[in-house]
Protein backbone atom coordinates (compact mmCIF):
# COMPACT_ATOMS: atom_id res chain seq x y z
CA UNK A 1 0.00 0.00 0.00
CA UNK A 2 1.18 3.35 -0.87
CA UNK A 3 -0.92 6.27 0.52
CA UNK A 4 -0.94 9.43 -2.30
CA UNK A 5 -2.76 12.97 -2.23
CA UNK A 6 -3.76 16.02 -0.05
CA UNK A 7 -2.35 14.72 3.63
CA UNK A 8 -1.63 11.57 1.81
CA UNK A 9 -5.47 10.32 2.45
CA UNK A 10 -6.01 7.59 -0.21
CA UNK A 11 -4.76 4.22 0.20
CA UNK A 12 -3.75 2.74 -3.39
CA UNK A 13 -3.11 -0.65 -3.50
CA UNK A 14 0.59 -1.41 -4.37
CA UNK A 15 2.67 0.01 -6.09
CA UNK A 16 3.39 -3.18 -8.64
CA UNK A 17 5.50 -3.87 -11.64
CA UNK A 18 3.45 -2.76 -14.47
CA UNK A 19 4.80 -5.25 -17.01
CA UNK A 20 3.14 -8.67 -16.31
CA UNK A 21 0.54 -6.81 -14.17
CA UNK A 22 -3.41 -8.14 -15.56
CA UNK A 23 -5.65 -4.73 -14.92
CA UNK A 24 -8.67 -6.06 -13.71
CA UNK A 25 -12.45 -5.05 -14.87
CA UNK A 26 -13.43 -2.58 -11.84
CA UNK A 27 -13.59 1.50 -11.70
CA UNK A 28 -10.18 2.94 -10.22
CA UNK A 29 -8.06 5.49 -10.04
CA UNK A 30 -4.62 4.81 -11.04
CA UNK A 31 -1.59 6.41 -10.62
CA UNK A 32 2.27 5.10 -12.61
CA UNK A 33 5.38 5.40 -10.68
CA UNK A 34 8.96 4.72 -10.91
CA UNK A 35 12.03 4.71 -8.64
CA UNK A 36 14.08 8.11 -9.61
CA UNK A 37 16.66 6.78 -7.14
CA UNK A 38 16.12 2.54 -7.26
CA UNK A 39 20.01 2.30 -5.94
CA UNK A 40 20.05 4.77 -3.24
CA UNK A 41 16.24 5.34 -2.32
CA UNK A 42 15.01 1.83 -3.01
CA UNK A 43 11.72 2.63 -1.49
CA UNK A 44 11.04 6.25 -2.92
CA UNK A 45 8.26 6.82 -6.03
CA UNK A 46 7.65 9.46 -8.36
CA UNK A 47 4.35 9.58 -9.53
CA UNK A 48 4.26 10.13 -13.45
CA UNK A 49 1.35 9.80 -15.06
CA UNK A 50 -2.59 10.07 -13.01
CA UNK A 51 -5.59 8.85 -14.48
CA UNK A 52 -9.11 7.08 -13.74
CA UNK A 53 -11.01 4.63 -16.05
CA UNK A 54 -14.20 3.43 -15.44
CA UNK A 55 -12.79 -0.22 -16.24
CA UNK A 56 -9.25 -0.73 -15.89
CA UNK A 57 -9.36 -3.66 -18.10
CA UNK A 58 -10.53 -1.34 -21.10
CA UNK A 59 -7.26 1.20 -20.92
CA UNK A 60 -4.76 -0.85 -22.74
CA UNK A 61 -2.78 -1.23 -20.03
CA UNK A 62 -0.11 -2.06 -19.62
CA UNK A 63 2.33 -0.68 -22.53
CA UNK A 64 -0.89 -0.22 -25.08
CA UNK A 65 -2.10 2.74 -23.18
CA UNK A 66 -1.38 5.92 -25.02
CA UNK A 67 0.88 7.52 -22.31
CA UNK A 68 2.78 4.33 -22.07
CA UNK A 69 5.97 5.52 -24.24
CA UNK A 70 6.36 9.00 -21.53
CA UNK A 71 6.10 6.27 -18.66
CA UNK A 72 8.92 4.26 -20.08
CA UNK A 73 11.13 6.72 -21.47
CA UNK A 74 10.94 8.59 -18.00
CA UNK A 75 11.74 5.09 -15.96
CA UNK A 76 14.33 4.07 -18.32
CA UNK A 77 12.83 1.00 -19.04
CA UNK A 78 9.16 -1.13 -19.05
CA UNK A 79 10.78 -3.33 -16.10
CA UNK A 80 11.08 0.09 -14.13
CA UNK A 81 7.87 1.69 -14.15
CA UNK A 82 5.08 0.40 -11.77
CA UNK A 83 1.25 0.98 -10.77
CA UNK A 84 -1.17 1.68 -7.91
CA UNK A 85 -4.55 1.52 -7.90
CA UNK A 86 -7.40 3.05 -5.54
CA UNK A 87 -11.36 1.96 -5.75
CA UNK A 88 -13.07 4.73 -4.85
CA UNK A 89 -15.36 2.98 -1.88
CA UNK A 90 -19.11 4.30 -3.42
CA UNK A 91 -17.37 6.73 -5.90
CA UNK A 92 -19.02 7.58 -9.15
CA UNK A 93 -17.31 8.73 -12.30
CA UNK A 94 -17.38 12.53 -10.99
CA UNK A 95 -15.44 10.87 -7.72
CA UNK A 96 -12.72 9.63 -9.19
CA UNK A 97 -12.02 12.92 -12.08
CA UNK A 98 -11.84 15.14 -8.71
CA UNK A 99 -9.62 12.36 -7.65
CA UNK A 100 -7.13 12.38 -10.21
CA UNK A 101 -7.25 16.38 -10.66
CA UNK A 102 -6.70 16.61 -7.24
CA UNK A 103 -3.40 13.89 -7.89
CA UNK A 104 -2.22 15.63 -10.96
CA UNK A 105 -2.16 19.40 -9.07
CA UNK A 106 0.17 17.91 -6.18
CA UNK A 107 2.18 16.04 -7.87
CA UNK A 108 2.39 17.74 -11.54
CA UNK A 109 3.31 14.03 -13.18
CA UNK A 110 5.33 14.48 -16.26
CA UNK A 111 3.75 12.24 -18.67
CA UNK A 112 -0.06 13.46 -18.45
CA UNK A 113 -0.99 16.16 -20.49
CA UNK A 114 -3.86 17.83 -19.07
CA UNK A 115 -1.94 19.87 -15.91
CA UNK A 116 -3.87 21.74 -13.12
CA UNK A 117 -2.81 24.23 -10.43
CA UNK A 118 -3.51 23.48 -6.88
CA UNK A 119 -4.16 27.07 -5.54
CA UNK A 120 -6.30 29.63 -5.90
CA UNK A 121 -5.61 32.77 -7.81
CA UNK A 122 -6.50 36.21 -7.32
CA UNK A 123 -7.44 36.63 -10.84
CA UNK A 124 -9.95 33.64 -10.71
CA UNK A 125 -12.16 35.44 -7.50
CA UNK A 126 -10.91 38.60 -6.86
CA UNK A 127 -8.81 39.25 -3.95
CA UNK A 128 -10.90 38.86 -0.34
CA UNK A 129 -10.17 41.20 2.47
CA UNK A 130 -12.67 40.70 5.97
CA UNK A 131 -12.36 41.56 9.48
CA UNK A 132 -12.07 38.11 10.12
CA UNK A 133 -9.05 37.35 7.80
CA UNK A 134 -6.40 39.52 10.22
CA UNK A 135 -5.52 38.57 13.84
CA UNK A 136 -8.11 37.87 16.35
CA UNK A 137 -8.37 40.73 18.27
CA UNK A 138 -11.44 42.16 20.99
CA UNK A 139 -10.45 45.96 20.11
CA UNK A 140 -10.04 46.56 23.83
CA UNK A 141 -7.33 46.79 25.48
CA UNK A 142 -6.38 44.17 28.57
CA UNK A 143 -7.95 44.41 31.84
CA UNK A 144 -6.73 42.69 35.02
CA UNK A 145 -9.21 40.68 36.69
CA UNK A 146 -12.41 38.63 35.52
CA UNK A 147 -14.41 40.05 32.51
CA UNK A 148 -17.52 38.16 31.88
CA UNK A 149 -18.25 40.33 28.87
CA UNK A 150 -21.87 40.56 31.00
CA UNK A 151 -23.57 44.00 30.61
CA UNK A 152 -22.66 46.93 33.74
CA UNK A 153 -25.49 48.23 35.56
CA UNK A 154 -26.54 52.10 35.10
């Protein structure tokens, strides 16, 4: 199991050797990997290429897929690259796009072509300015002694 996204919250199954690996017939999202450092960081993953299929069985994979010659030229080889896989538990179609656009902003993989930004820009809503955005302050200055904030007599 390798966990992957915001806070690392989704546990995808593996990561396996994508050559030899039989995708079964179920709704996933699926993320390729590969060892930039196999000799020195045996255990470390880059995450190259995000996507979803509502099938896995239907996406060619393994080396059919269309991405499939990024993956290997990025790896070095088709024995080098691997896969994880996460079913979304009750996800739909719309599930599993936010899933892999949320993947794809974090960890920008190389080999997908559709790219998306992970923060907000001014441009997109205007820039947002509140009383409640500064420091939390009561406007008074510090008494000593018990305030219950309860009304004074007159």
């Amino acid at each position: 199991m390798i966990r992957l996204g915001s806070l690392a919250g989704y546990a995808f199954e593996g990561p396996r050797l994508l050559g030899g690996w039989s995708p079964p017939s179920h709704p996933a999202v699926y993320a390729i990997l590969y060892k930039p450092h196999p000799e020195t960081k045996p255990e470390t993953y880059a995450v190259i290429y995000v996507g979803h299929a509502d099938d896995l069985s239907t996406e060619r994979l393994p080396f059919h897929h269309p991405r499939a010659h990024c993956w290997i030229r990025r790896a070095g080889s088709r024995w080098r690259v691997y896969i994880c896989t996460y079913q979304v538990p009750g996800g739909l179609r719309s599930h599993r796009e936010q899933i892999t656009q949320e993947l794809s902003a974090i960890y920008h993989p190389s080999c997908n072509e559709q790219q998306y930004e992970r923060s907000w820009k001014d441009e997109w809503i205007g820039e947002y300015s509140a009383p409640t955005t500064g420091p939390l302050t009561t406007g008074r200055e510090p008494t000593s002694g018990y305030d219950s904030g309860a009304p004074t007599g007159t």
